[in-house]
Protein backbone atom coordinates (compact mmCIF):
# COMPACT_ATOMS: atom_id res chain seq x y z
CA UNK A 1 -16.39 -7.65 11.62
CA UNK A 2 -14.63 -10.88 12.00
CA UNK A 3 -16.44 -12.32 9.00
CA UNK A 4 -13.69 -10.16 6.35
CA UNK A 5 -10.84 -11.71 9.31
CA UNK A 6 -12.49 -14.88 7.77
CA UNK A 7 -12.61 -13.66 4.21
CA UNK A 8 -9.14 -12.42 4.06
CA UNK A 9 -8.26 -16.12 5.16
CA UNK A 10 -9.94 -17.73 2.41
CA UNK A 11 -8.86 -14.93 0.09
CA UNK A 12 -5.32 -16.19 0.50
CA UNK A 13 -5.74 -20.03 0.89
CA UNK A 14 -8.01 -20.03 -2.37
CA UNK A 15 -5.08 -18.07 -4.21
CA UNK A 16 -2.30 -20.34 -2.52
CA UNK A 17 -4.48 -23.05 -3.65
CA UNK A 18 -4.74 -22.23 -7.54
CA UNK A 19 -0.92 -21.89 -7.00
CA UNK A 20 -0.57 -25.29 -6.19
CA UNK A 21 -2.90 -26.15 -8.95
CA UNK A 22 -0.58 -24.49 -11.34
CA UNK A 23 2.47 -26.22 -9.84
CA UNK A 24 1.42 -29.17 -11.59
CA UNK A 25 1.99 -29.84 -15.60
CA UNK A 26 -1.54 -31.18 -16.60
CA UNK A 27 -3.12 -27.91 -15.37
CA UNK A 28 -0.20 -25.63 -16.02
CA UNK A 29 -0.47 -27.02 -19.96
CA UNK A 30 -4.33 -25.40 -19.82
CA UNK A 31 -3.45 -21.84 -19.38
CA UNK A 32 0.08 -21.46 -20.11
CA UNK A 33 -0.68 -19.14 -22.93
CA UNK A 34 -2.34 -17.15 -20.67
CA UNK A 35 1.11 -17.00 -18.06
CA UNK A 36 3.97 -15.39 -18.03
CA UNK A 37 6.96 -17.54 -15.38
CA UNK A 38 10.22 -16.58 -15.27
CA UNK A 39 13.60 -19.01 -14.41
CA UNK A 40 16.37 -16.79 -11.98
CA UNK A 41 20.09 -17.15 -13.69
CA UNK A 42 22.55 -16.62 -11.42
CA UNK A 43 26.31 -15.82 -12.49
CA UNK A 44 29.66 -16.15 -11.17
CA UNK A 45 30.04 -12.95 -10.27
CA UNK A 46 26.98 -13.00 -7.58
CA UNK A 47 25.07 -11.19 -10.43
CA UNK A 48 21.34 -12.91 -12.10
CA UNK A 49 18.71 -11.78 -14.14
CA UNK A 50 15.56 -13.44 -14.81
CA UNK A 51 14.17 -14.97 -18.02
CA UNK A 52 10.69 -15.70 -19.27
CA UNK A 53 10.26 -20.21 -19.64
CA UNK A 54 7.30 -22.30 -19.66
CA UNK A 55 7.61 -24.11 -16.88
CA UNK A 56 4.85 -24.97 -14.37
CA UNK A 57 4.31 -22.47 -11.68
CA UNK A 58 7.15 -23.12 -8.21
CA UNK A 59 6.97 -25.07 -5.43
CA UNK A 60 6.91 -22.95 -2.16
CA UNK A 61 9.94 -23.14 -0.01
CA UNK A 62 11.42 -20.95 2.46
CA UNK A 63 14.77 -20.49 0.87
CA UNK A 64 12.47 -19.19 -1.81
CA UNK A 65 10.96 -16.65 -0.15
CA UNK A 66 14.07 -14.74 0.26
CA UNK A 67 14.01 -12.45 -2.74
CA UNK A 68 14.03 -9.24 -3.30
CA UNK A 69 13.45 -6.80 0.12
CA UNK A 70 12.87 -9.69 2.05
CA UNK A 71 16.71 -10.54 1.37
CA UNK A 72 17.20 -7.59 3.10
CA UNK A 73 14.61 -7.59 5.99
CA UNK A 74 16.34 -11.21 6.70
CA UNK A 75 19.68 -9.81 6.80
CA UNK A 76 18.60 -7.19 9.43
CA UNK A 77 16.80 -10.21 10.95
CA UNK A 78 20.15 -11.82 11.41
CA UNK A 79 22.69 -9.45 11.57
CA UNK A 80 20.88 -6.05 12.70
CA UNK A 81 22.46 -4.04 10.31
CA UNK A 82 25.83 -5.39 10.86
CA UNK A 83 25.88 -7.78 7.66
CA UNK A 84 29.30 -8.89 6.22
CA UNK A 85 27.21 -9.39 2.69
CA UNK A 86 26.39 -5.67 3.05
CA UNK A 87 29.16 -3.37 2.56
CA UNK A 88 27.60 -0.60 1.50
CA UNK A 89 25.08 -0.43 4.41
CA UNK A 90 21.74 -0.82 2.20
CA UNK A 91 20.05 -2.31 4.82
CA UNK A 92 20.16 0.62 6.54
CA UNK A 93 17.36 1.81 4.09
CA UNK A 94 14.76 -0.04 5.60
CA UNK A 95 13.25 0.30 9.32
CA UNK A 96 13.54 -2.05 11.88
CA UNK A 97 10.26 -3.23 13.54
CA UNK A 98 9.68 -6.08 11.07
CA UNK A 99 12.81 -7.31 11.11
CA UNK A 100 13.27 -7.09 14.96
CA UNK A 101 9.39 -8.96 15.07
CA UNK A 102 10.73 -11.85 12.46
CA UNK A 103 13.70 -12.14 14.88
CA UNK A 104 11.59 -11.98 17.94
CA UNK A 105 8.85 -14.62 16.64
CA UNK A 106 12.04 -16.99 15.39
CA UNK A 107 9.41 -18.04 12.61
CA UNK A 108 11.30 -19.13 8.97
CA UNK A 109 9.84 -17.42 6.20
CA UNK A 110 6.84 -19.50 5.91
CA UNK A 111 5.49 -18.61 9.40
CA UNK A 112 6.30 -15.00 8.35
CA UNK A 113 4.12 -15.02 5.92
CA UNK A 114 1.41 -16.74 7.84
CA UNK A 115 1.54 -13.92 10.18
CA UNK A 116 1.62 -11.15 7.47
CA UNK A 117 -1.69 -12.56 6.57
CA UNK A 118 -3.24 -12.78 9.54
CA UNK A 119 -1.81 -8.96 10.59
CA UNK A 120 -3.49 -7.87 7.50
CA UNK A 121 -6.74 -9.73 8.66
CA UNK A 122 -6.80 -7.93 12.06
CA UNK A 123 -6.10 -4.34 10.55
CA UNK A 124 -8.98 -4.75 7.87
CA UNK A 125 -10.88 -5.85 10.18
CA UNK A 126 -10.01 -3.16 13.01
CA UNK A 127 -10.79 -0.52 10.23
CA UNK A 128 -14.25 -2.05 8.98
CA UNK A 129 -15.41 -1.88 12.28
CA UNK A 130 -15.47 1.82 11.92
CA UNK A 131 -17.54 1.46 9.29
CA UNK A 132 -20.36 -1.41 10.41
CA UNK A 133 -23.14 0.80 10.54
CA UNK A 134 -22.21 3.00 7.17
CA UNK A 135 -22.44 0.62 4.27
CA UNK A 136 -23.84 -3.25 3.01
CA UNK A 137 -21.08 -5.71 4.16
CA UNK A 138 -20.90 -7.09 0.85
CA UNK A 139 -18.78 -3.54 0.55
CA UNK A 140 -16.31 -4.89 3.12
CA UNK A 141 -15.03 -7.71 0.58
CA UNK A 142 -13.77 -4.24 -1.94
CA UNK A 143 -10.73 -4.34 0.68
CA UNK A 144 -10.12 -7.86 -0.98
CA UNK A 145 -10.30 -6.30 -4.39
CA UNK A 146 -7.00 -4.17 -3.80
CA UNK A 147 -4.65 -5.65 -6.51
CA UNK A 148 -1.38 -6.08 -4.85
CA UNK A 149 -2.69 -7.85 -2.03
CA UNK A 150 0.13 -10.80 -2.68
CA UNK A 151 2.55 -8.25 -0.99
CA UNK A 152 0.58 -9.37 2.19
CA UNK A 153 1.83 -12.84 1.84
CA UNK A 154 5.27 -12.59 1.94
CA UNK A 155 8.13 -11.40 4.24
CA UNK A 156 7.85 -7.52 3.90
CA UNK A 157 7.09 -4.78 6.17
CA UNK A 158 3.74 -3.93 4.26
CA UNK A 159 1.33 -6.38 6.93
CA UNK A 160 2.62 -4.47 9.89
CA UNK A 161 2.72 -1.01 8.70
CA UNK A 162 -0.94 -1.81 7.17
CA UNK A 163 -1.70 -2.48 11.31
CA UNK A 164 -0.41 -0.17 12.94
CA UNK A 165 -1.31 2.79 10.78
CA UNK A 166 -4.52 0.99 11.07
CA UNK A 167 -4.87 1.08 14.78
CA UNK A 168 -3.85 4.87 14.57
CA UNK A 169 -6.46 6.04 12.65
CA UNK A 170 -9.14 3.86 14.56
CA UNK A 171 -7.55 5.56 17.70
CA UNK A 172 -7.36 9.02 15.83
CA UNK A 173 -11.64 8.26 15.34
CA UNK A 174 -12.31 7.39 18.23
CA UNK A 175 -10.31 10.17 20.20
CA UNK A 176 -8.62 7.75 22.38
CA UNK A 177 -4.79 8.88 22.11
CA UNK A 178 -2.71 6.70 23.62
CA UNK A 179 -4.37 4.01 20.53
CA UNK A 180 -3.50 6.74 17.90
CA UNK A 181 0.28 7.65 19.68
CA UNK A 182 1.11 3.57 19.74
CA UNK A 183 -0.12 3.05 16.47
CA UNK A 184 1.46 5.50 14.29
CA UNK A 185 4.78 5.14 16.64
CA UNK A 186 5.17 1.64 15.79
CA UNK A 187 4.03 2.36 11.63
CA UNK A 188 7.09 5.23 12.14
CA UNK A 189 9.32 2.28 13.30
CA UNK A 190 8.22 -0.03 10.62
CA UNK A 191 8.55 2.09 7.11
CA UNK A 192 10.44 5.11 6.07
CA UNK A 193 7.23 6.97 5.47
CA UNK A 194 7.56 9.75 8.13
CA UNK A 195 8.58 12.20 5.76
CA UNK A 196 5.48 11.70 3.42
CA UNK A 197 3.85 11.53 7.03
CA UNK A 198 5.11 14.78 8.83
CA UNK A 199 3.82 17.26 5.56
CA UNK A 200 0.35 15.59 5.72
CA UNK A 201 0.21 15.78 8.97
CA UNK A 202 1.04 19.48 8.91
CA UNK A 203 -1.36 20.12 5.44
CA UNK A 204 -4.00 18.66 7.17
CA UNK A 205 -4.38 20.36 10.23
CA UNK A 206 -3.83 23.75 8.55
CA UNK A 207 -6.56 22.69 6.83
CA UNK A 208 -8.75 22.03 9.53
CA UNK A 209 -7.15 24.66 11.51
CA UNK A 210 -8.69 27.11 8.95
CA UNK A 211 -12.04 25.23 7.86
CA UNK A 212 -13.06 25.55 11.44
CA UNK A 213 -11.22 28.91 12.83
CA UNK A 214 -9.42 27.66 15.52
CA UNK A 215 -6.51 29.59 17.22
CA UNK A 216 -3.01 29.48 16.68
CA UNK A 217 -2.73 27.85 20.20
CA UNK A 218 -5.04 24.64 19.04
CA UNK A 219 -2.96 24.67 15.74
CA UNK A 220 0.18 23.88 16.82
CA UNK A 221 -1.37 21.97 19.63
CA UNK A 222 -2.83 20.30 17.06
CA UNK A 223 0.49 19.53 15.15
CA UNK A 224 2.48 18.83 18.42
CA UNK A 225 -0.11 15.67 19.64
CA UNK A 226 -0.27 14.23 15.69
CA UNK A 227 4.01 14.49 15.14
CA UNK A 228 4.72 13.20 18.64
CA UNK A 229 4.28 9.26 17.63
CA UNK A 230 6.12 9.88 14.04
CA UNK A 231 8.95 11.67 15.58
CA UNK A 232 9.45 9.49 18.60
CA UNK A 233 9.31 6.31 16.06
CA UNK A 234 12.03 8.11 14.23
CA UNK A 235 14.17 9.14 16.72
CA UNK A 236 13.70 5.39 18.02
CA UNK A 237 15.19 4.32 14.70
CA UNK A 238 17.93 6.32 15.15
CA UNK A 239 18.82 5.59 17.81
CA UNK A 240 18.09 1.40 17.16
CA UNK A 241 20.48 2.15 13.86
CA UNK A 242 22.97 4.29 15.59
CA UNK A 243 23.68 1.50 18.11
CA UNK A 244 24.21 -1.02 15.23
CA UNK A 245 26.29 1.41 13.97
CA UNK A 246 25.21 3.95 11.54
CA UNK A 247 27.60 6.51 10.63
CA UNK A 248 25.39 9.34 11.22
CA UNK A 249 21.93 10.02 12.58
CA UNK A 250 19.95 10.26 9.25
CA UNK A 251 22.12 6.67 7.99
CA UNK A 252 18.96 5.57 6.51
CA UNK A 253 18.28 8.90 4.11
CA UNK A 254 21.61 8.70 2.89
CA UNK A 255 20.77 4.81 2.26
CA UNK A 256 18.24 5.89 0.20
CA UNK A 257 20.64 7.19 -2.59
CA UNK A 258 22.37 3.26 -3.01
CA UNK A 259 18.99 2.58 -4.34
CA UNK A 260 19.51 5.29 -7.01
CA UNK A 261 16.95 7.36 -5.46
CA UNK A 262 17.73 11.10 -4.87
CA UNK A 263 16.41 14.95 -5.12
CA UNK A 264 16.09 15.42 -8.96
CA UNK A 265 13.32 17.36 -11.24
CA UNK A 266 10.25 15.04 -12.53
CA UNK A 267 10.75 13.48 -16.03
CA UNK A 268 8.42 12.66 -18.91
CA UNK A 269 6.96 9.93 -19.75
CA UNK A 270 7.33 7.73 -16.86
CA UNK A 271 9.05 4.54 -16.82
CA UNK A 272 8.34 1.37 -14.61
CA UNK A 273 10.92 -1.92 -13.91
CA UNK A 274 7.92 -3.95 -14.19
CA UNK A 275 4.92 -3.91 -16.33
CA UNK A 276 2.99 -5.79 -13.31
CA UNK A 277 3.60 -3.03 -11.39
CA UNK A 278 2.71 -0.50 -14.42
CA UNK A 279 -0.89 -2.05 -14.67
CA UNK A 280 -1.56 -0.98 -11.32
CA UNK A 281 0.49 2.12 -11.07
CA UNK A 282 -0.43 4.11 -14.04
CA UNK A 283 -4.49 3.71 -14.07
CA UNK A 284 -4.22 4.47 -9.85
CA UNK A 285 -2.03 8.23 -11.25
CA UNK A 286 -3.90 9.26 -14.43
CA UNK A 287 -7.58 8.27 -12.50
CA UNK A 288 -7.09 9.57 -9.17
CA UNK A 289 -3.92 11.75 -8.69
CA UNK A 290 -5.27 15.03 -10.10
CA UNK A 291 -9.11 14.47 -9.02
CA UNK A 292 -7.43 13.99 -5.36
CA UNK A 293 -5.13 17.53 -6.03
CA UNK A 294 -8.41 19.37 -7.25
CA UNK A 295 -10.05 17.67 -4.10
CA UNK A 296 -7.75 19.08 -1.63
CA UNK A 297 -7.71 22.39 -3.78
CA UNK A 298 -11.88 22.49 -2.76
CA UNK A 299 -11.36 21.84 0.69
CA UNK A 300 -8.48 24.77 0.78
CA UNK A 301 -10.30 27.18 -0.92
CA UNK A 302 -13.57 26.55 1.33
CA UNK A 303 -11.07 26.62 4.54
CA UNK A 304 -10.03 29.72 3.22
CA UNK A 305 -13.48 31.47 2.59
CA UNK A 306 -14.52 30.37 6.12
CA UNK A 307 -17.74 28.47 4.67
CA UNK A 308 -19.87 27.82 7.38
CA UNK A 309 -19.26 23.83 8.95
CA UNK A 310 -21.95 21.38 9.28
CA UNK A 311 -21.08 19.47 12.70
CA UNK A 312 -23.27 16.25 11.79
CA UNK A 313 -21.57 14.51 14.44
CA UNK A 314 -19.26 14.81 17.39
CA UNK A 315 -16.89 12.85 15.74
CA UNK A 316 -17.26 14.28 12.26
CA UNK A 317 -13.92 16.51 12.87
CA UNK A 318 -11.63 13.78 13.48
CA UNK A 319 -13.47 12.18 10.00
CA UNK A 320 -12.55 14.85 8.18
CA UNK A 321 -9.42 14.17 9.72
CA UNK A 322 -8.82 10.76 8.86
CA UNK A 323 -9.81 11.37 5.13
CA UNK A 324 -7.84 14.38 4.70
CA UNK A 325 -4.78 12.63 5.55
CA UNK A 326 -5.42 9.57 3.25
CA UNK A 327 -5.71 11.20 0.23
CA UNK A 328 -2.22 13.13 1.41
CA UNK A 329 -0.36 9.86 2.03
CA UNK A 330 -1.88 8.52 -1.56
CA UNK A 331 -0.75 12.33 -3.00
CA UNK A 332 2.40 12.41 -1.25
CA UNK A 333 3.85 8.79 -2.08
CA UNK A 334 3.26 10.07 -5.96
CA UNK A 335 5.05 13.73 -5.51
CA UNK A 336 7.98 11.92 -3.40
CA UNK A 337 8.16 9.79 -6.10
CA UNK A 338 7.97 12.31 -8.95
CA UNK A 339 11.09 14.10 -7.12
CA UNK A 340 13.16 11.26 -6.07
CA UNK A 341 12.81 8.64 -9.15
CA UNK A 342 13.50 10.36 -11.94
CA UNK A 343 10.30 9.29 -14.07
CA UNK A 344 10.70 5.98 -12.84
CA UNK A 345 7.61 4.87 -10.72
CA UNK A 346 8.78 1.58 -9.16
CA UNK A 347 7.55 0.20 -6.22
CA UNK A 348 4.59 2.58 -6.30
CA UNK A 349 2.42 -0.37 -6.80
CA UNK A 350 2.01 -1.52 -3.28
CA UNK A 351 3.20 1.69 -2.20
CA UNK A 352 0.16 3.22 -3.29
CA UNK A 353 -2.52 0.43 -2.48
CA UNK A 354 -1.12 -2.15 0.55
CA UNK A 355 -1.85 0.28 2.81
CA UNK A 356 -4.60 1.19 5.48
CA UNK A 357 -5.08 4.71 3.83
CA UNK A 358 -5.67 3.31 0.67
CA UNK A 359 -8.44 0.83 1.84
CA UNK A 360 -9.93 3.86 4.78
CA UNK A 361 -10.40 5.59 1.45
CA UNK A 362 -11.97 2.63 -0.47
CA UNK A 363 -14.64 2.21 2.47
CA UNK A 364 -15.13 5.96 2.77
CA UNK A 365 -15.81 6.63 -0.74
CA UNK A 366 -18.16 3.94 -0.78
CA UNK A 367 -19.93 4.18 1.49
CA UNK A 368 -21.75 7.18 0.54
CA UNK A 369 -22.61 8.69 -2.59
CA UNK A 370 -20.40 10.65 -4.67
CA UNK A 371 -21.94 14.32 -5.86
CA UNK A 372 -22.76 14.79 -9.05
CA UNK A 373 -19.70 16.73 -10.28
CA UNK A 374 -16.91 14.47 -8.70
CA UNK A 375 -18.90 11.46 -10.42
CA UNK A 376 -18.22 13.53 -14.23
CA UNK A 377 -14.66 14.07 -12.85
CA UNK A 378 -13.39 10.93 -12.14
CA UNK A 379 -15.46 9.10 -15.06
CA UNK A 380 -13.96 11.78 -16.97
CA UNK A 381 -10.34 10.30 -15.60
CA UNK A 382 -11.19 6.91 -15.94
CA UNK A 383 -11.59 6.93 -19.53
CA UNK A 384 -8.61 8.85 -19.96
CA UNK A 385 -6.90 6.13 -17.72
CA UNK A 386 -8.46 3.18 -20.19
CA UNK A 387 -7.53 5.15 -23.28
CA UNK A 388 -3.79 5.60 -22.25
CA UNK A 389 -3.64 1.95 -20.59
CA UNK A 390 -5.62 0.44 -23.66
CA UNK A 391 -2.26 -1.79 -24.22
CA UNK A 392 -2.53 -3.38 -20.93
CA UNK A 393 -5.98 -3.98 -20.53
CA UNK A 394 -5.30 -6.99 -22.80
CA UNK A 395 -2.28 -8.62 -21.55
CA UNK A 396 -2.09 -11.72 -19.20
CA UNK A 397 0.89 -10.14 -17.21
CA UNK A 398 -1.04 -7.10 -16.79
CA UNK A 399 -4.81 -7.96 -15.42
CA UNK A 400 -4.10 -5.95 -12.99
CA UNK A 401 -5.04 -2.51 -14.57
CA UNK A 402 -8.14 -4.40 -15.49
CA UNK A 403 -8.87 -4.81 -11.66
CA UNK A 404 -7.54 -1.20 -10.95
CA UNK A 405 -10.12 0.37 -13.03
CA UNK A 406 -12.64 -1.82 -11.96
CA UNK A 407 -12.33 -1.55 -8.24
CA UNK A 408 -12.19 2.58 -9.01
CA UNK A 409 -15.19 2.06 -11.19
CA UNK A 410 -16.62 -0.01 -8.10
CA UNK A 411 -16.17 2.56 -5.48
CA UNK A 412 -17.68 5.79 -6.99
CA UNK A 413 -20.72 4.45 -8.80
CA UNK A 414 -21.74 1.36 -7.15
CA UNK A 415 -24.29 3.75 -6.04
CA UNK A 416 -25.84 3.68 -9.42
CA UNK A 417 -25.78 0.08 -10.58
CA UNK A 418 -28.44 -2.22 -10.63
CA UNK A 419 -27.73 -4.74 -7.39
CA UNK A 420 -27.36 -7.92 -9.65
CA UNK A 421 -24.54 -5.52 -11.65
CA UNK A 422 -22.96 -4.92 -8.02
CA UNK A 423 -22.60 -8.60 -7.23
CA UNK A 424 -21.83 -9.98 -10.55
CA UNK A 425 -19.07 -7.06 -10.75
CA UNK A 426 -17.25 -7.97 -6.94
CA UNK A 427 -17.51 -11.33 -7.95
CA UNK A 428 -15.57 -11.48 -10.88
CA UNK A 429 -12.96 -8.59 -9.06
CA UNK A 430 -12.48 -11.27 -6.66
CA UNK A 431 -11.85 -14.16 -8.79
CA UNK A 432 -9.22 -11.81 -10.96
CA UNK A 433 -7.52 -10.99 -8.00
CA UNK A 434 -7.33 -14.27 -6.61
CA UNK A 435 -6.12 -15.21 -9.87
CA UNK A 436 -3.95 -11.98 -10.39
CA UNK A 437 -2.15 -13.12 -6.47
CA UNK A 438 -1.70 -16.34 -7.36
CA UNK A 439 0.29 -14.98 -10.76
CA UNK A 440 2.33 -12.34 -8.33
CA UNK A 441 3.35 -14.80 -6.01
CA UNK A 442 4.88 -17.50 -8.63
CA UNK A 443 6.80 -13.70 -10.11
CA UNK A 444 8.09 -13.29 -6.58
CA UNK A 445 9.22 -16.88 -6.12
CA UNK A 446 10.77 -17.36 -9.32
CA UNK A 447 12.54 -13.46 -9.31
CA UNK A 448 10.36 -11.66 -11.72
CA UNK A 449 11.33 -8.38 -11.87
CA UNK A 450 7.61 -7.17 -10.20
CA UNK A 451 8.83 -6.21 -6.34
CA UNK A 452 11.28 -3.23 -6.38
């Protein structure tokens, strides 16, 4: 499929484009009303906070694109944990293989980006090809309607761990192991999602394990071959960290608590740092988080009543097994959240959505028709979702629960539009998010408070 490689290309050079466009006064003047920029203040104590001006959108530099996590993927980059400007050992939050790639490639944050881009490219790509004879390829350009794709075009980790995780789950499909061991190795090295990784892992071939009554020998068989890339990844981190000295072997759990995050109960009503990031966060948990619990609910309560399997494939097993552990990673980076954040879902964003899972699930659900009563469910959701987000779905900083519910809308009942409906529908997605990108990007530039 090397026409969405293409796509993704022109996805990103349209919306650096419009960028540019903005960067000047005349056009900036236009739709100013429509914009929200902000202007960093920095103080003398090495503190700043951002304020909303009206100023025309920034000029791209690579001293610019050193904000937020990529500050600290740069200081690994340079330092390898051993930062004088880090005293507290934050860095030692994040996971090395992006930082160690940066430093390898010797690119400046421009290039970075450029290859964040074109990593994204590849992975999309590697996973539509899984899906070239299931669905219209005009279907292929919803992976272009995921509304934090900006994350893709700057220096964080999200490009990579969208490609490797990618490349594990084509190897996972296409029962070729050493693909599926290097991919989800390296996505273990990359992000510190093996804990969210090592329970679905484990839910999901209990699941199976049951649905198709295998032994307790091919269980933990089972679990043994999937945890063997996320552990060694892990213990390579360790070990990576340990030798840049880490003060113990878990240094980058403990980490996690210098970015206020910790074991605590959930609280009511959530809060966000961002309202960009709430327009995508909220509609993606009241629309899909409890139709994807009662969806894993079915598929225990059928494992457990020992319904009789319908083998429509030889390959259909290690389906089931890709989609099972999706909708886990989506479930689990909401529950880890829940338990960790205190009410507040930052970050969940691109958490929830720049990933390979996310757009597996997009194609998946897509590319086959939803039955009857899932289609009641999550309409049933989505108005809930609309009702609750009715605030945002008119503001200019927040278009992108517009494109949220749209894109949902998109995947389950496509099926049931007319095809001028379809087109006219992905078309305007597109131009939103190109739009929406182009908006994210200036945010991230200028210090908006949009990336935690």
């Amino acid at each position: 499929m090397p026409i969405l490689a293409a796509a993704v290309v022109l996805f990103f050079v349209t919306a650096g484009l419009l960028h540019a466009l903005l960067g000047q006064q005349s056009a900036y003047d236009i739709v100013k009303g429509m914009l929200k920029t902000y202007a960093v203040e920095r103080h003398d104590d090495g503190s700043w906070n951002a304020r909303n001006v009206e100023e025309p959108y920034e000029k791209v530099t690579n001293d610019k694109m050193i904000m937020w996590d990529a500050a600290h993927y740069n200081s690994i980059k340079e330092y390898l944990y051993r930062s004088p400007y880090d005293p507290k050992g934050k860095d030692y939050a994040f996971f090395p293989l992006f930082p160690l790639l940066w430093r390898t490639t010797g690119l400046p944050p421009l290039g970075i980006c450029l290859l964040n881009i074109l990593l994204f490219a590849i992975g999309a790509t590697l996973l539509a090809s899984l899906f070239r004879n299931k669905m219209p390829a005009w279907m292929f350009l919803l992976a272009l309607c995921m509304p934090y794709l900006v994350i893709f075009a700057i220096p964080y980790s999200e490009a990579l761990f969208f490609i490797t995780t990618a490349t594990g789950l084509y190897g996972l499909i296409k029962r070729r192991y050493w693909i599926f061991f290097l991919g989800f190795l390296l996505a273990s090295m990359t992000r510190s999602a093996s804990n969210i990784l090592l329970v679905a892992w484990l839910i999901t071939d209990l699941l199976l394990c049951l649905r198709h009554r295998e032994t307790r020998k091919s269980f933990f068989r089972n679990v043994a071959l999937h945890l063997a890339p996320v552990a060694t990844g892990v213990l390579a981190v360790i070990i990576i960290q340990h030798l840049r000295g880490a003060g113990s072997p878990f240094q980058f759990v403990s980490a996690q608590g210098l970015w206020e995050k910790e074991l605590s109960l959930p609280s009511w009503p959530f809060t966000d740092w961002s309202v960009e990031g709430k327009s995508v966060t909220w509609p993606l948990i009241f629309t899909l988080f409890i139709p994807a619990l009662a969806w894993l609910a079915t598929k225990l309560f059928s494992a457990l009543r020992h319904n009789e399997v319908n083998e429509t494939t030889e390959t259909s097993r290690e389906w089931q097994t890709a989609r099972i552990l999706s909708v886990l990673f989506f479930v689990g980076n909401i529950v880890l959240a829940l338990f960790t954040q205190k009410g507040c879902m930052y970050s969940q964003a691109r958490l929830l959505t720049c990933t390979s899972f996310f757009c597996f699930l997009l194609f998946e659900f897509a590319s086959q028709p939803v039955p009857k009563v899932w289609r009641w469910v999550i309409a049933t959701f989505l108005m809930v979702s609309a009702v609750y987000c009715h605030t945002m779905l008119l503001g200019n900083s927040t278009l992108g629960c517009i494109i949220t519910l749209l894109l949902i809308s998109m995947v389950f009942f496509h099926h049931w539009m007319k095809p001028w409906l379809r087109y006219t529908l992905v078309g305007i997605l597109l131009l939103l998010n190109i739009f929406w990108t182009a908006y994210l990007f200036n945010c991230f530039l200028n210090g908006g408070w949009i990336f935690t």
